[in-house]
N, C-alpha and C. Protein backbone atom coordinates (compact mmCIF):
# COMPACT_ATOMS: atom_id res chain seq x y z
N UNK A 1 101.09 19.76 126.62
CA UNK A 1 100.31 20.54 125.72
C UNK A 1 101.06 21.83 125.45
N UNK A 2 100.96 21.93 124.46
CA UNK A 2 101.83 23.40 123.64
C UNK A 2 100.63 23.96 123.81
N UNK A 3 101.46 25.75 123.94
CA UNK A 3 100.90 27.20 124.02
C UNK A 3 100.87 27.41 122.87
N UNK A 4 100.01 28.00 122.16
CA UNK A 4 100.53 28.75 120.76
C UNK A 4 99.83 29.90 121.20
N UNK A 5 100.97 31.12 120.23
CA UNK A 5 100.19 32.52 120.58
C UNK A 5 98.78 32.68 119.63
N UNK A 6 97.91 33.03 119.68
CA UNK A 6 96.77 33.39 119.24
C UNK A 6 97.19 34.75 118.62
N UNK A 7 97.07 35.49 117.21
CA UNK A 7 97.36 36.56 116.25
C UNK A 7 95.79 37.10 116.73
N UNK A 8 95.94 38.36 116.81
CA UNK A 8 94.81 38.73 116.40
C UNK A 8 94.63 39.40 115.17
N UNK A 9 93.51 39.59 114.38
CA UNK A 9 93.65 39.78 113.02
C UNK A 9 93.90 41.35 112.87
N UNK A 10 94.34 42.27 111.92
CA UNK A 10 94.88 43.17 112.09
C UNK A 10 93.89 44.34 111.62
N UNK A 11 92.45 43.59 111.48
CA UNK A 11 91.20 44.83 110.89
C UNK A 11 90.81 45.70 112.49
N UNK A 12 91.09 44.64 113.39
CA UNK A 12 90.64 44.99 114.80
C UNK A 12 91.27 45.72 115.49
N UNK A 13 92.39 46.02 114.79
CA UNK A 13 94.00 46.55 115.69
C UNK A 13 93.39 48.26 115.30
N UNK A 14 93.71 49.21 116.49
CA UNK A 14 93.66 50.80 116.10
C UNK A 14 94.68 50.79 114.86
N UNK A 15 94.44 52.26 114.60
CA UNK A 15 95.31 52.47 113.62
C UNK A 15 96.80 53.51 114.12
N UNK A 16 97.75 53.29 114.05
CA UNK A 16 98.60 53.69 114.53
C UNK A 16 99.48 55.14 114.06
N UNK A 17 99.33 55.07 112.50
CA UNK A 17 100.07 56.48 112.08
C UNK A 17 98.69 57.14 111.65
N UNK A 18 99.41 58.52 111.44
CA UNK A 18 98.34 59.40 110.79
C UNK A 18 98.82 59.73 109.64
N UNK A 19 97.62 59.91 108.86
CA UNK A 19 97.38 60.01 107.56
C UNK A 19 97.89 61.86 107.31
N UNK A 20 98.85 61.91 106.95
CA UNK A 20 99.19 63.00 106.58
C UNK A 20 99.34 63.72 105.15
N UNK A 21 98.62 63.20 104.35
CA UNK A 21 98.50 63.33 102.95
C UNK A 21 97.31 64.54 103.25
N UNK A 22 96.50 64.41 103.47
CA UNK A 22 95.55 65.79 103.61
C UNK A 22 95.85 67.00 103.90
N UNK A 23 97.02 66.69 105.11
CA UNK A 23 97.60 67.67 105.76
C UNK A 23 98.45 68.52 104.45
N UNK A 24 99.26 67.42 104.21
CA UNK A 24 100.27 68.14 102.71
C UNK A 24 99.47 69.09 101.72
N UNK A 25 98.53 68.17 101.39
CA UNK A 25 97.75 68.88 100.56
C UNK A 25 96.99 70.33 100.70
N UNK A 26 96.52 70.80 101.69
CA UNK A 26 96.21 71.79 102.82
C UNK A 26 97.65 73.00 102.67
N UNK A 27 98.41 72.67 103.07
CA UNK A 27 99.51 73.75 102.86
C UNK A 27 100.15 73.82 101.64
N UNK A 28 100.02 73.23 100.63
CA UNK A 28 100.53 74.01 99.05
C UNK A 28 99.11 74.15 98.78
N UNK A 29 98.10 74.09 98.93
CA UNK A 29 97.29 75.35 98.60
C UNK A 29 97.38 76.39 99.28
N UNK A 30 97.54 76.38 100.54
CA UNK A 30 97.88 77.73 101.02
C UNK A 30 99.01 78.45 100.80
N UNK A 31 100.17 77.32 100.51
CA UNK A 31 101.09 78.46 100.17
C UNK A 31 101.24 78.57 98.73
N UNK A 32 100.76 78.28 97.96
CA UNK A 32 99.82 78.69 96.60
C UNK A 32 99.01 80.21 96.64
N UNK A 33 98.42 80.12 97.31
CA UNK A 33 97.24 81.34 97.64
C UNK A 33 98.19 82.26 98.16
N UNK A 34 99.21 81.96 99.23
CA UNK A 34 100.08 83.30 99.40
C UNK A 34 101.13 83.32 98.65
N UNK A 35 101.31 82.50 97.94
CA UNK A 35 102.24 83.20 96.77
C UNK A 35 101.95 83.85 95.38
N UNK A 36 100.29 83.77 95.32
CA UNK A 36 99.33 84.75 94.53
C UNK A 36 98.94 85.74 95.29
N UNK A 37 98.58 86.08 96.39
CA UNK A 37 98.47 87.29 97.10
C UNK A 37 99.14 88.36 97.21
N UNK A 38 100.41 87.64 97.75
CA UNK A 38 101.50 88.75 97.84
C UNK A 38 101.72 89.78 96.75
N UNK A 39 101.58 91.13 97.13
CA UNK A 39 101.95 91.93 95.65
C UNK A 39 103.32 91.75 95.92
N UNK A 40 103.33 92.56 94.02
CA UNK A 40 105.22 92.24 93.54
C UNK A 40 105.54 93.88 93.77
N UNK A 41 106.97 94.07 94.42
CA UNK A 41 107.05 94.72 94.92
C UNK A 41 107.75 95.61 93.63
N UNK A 42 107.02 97.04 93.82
CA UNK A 42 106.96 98.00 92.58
C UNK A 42 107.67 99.28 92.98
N UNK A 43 107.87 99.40 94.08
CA UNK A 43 108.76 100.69 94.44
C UNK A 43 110.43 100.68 94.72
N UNK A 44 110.71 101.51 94.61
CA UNK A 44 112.44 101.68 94.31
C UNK A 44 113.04 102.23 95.81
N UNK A 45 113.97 102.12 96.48
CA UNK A 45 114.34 103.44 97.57
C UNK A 45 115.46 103.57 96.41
N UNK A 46 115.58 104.97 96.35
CA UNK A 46 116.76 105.71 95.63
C UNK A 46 117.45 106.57 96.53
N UNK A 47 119.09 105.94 96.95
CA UNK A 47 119.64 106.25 97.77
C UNK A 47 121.12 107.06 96.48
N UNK A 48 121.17 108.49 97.35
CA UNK A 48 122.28 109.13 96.41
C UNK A 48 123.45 108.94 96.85
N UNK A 49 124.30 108.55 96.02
CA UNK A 49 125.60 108.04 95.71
C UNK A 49 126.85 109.32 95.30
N UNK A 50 127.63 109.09 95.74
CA UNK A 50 128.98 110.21 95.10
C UNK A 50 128.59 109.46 93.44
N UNK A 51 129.47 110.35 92.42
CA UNK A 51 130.03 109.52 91.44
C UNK A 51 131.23 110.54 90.97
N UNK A 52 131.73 111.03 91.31
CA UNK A 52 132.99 111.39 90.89
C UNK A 52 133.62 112.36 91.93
N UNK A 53 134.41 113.35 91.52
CA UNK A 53 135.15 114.08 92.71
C UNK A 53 134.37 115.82 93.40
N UNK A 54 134.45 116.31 93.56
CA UNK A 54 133.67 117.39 94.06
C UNK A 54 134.44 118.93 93.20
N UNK A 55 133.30 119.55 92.34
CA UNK A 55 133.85 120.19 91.53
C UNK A 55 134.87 121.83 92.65
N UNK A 56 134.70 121.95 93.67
CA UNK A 56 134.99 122.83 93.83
C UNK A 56 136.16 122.81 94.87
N UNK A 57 137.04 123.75 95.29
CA UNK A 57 137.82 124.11 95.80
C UNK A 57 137.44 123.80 97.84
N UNK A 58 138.51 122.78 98.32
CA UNK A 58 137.96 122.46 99.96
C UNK A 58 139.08 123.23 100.55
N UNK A 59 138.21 124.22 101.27
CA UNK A 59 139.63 124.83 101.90
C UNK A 59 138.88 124.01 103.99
N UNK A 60 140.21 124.94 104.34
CA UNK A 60 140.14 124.15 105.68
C UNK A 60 139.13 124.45 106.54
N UNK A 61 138.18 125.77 106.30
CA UNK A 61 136.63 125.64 106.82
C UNK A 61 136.19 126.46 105.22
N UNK A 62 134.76 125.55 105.80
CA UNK A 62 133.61 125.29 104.43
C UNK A 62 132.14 125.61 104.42
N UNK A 63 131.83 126.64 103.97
CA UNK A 63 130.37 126.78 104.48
C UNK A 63 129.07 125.86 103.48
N UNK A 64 128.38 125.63 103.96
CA UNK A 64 127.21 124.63 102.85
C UNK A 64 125.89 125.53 103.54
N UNK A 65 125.82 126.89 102.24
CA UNK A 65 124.27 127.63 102.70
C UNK A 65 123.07 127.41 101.50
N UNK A 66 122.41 127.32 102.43
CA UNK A 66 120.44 127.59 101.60
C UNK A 66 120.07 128.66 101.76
N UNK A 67 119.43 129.21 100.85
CA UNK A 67 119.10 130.09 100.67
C UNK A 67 117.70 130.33 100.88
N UNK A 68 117.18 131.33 100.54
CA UNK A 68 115.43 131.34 100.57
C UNK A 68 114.79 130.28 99.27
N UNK A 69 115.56 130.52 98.40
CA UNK A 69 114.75 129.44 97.44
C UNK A 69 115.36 128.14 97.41
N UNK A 70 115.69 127.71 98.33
CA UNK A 70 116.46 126.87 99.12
C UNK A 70 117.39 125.66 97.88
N UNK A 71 118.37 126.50 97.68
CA UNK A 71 119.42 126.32 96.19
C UNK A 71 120.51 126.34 97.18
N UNK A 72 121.79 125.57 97.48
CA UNK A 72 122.55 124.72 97.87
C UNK A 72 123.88 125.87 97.35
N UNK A 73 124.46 126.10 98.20
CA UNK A 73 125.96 127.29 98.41
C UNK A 73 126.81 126.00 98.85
N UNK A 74 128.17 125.95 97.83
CA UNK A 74 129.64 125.35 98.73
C UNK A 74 130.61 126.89 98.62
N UNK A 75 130.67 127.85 99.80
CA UNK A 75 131.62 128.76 99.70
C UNK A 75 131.26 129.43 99.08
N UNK A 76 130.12 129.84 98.58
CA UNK A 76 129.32 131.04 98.08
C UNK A 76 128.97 130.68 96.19
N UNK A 77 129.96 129.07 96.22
CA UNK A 77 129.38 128.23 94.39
C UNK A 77 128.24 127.69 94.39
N UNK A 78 127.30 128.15 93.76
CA UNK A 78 126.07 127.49 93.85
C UNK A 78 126.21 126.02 93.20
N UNK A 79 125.66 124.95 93.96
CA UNK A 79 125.52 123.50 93.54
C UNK A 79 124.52 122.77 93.39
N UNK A 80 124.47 122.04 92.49
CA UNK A 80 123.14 121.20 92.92
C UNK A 80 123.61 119.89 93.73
N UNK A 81 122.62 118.91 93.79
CA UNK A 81 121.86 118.01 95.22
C UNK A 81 123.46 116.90 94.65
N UNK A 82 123.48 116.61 93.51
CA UNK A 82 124.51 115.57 93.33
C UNK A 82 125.81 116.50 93.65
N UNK A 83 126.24 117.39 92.88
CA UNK A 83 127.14 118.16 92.99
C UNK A 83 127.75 117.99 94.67
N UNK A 84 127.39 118.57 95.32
CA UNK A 84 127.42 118.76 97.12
C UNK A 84 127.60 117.68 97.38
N UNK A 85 126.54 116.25 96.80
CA UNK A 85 126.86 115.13 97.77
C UNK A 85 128.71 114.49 97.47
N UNK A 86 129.10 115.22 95.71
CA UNK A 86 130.54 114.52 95.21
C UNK A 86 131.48 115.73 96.19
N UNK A 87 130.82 116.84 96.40
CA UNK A 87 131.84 117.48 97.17
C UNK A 87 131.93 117.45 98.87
N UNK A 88 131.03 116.76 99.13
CA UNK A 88 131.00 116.49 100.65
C UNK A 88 131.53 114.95 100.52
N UNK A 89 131.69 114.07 99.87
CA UNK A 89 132.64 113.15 99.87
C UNK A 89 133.85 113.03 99.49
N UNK A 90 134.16 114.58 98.71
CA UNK A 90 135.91 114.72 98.40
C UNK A 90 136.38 114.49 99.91
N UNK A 91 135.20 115.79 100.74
CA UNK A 91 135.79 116.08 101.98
C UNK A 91 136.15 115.57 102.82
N UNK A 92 135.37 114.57 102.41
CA UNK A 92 135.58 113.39 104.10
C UNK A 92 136.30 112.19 103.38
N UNK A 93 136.76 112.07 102.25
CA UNK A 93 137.96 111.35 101.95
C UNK A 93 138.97 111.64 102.52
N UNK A 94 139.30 113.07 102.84
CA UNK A 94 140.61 113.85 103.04
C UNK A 94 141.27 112.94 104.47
N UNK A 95 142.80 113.06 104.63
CA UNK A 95 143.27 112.35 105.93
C UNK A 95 142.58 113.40 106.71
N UNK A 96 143.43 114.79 107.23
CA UNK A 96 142.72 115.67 107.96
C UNK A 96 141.26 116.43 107.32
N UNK A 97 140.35 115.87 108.44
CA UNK A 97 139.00 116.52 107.23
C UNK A 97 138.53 118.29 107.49
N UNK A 98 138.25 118.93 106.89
CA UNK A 98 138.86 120.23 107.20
C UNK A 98 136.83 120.51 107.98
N UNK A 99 136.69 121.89 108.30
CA UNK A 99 135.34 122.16 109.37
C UNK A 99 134.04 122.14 107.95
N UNK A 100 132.96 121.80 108.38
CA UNK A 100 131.96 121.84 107.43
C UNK A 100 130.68 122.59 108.33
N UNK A 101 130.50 123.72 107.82
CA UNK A 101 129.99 124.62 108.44
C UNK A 101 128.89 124.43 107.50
N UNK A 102 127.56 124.92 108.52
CA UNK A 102 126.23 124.55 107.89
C UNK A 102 125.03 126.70 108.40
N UNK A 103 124.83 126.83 107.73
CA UNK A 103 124.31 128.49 107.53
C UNK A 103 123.46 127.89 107.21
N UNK A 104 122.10 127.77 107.18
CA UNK A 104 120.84 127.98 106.38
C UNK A 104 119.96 129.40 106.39
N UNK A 105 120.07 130.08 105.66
CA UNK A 105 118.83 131.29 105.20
C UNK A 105 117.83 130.84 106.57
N UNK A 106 117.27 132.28 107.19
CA UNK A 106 115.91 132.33 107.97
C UNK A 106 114.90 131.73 107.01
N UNK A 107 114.66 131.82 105.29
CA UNK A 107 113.41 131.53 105.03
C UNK A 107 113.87 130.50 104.06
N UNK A 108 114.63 129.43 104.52
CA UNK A 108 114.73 128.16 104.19
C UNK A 108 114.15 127.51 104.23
N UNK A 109 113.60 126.37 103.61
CA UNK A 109 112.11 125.33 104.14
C UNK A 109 112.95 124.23 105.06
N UNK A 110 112.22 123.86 105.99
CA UNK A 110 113.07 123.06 107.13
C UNK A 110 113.16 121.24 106.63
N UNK A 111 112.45 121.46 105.07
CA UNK A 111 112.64 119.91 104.65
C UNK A 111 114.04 120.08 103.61
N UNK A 112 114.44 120.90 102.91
CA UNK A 112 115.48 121.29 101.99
C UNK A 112 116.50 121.40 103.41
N UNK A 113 116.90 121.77 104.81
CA UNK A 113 117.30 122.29 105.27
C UNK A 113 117.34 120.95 105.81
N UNK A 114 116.67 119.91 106.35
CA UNK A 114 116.44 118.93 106.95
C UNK A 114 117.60 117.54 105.86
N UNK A 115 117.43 117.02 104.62
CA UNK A 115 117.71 117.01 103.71
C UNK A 115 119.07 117.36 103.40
N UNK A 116 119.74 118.34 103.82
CA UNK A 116 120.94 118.45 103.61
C UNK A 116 121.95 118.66 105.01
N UNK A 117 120.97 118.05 105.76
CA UNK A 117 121.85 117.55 107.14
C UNK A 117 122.03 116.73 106.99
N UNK A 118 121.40 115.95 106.39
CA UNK A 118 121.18 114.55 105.95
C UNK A 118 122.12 113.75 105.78
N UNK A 119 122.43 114.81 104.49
CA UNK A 119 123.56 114.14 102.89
C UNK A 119 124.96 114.48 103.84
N UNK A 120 124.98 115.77 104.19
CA UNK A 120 126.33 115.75 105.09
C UNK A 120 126.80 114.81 106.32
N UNK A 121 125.69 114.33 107.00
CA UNK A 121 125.70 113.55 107.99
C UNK A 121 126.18 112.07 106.97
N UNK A 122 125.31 111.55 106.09
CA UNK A 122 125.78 110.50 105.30
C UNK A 122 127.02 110.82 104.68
N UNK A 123 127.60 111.54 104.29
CA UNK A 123 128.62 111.94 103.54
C UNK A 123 129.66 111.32 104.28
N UNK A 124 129.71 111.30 105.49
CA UNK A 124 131.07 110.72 106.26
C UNK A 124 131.46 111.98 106.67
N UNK A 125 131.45 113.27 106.75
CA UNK A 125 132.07 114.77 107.05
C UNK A 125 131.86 114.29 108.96
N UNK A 126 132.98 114.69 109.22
CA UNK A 126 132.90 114.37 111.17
C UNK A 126 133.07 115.89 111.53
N UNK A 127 134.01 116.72 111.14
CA UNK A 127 133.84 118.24 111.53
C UNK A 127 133.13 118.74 111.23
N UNK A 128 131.70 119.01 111.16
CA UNK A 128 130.67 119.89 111.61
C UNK A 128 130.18 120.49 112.10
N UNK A 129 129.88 121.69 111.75
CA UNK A 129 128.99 122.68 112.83
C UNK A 129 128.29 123.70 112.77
N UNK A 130 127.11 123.96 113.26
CA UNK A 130 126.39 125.00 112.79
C UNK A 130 126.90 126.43 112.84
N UNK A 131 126.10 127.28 112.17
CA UNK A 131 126.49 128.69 112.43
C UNK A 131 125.44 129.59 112.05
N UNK A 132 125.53 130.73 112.52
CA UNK A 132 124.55 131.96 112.40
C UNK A 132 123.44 131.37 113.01
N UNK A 133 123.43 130.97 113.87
CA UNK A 133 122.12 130.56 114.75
C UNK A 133 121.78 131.82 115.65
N UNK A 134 123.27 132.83 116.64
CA UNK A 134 122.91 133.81 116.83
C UNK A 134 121.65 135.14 115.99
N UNK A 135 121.82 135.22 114.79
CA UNK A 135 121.02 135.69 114.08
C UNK A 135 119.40 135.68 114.16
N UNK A 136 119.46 134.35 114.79
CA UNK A 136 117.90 134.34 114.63
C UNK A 136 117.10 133.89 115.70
N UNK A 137 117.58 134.33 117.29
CA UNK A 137 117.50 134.10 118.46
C UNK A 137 116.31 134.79 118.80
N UNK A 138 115.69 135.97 118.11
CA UNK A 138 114.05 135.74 118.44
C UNK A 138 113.39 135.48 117.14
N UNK A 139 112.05 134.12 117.63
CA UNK A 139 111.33 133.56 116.26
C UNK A 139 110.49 134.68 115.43
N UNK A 140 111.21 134.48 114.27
CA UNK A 140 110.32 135.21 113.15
C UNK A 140 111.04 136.60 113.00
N UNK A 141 112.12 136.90 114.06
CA UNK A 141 112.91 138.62 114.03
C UNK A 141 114.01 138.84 112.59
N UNK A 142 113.89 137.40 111.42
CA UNK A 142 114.42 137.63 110.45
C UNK A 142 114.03 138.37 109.16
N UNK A 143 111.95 138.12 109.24
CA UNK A 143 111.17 138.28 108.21
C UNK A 143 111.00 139.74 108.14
C-alpha cells in the first residue's frame, strides 16, 4: 500500500507575510504633512567679505580706534565697517604681518567695540594687541 502525502488546503494555512501596503501608505502622508509644515526658510546670515584692497597706508604698527560715537579710526583715517574689513585683510595678506593695535574710546558701546574684535579676529590679523587699557584702570574714572 502506497503513502500519499495528504495537501492541506491553503485557506487553513496562517498567513505568512505582512501586508505592508498600509504601512506605505501611512508614511507619504506623513511625509506629505511634513513637507507642508516645514516653513521655507526666509532669513539670510550676511557674512562680510573683503572686496578689494585696503584704502590706506599699513605701516608696521597700526592702531584700529572707536571713538565715542563709535566711528572706526585706521591710524587716525576714519573708515567705515567695509573699508577696515578690505584693510584688515590687506594686512594679514602681508608675508610679515605688521602689529594691529586695538584703542577703543572709554565711551564706546561694548557691541561696536565687541564687533570689531570680531572683523579683526576674522580678518586673519595674528599680531594683535590691546592698548590704553592702563587709562581706564578705575571703572567709570574716564567720564
Amino acid at each position: 500500500m502506497a503513502f500519499t502525502a495528504r495537501r492541506v488546503p491553503l485557506q487553513n494555512q496562517p498567513m505568512s507575510e505582512m501586508n505592508v501596503t498600509p504601512f506605505i501608505d501611512v508614511l507619504l502622508v506623513l511625509l506629505i504633512m511634513f513637507i507642508m509644515v516645514i516653513p521655507i526658510a526666509t532669513h539670510a546670515l550676511l557674512i562680510p567679505l573683503p572686496n578689494g584692497e585696503g584704502p590706506e597706508e599699513i605701516l608696521p604698527e597700526n592702531v584700529v580706534h572707536i571713538d565715542s560715537a563709535d566711528r572706526l579710526y585706521w591710524n587716525g583715517a576714519q573708515l567705515s565697517r567695509q573699508e577696515m574689513l578690505n584693510q584688515l585683510a590687506s594686512t594679514a595678506a602681508l608675508d610679515k604681518q605688521p602689529v594691529v593695535k586695538f584703542e577703543p574710546d572709554a565711551l564706546a558701546s561694548y557691541q561696536a567695540s565687541a564687533r570689531t574684535i570680531a572683523l579683526i579676529k576674522d580678518s586673519g590679523v595674528k599680531n594683535f594687541a590691546f592698548v590704553g587699557n592702563h587709562k581706564y584702570r578705575q571703572f567709570g574714572a574716564a567720564r
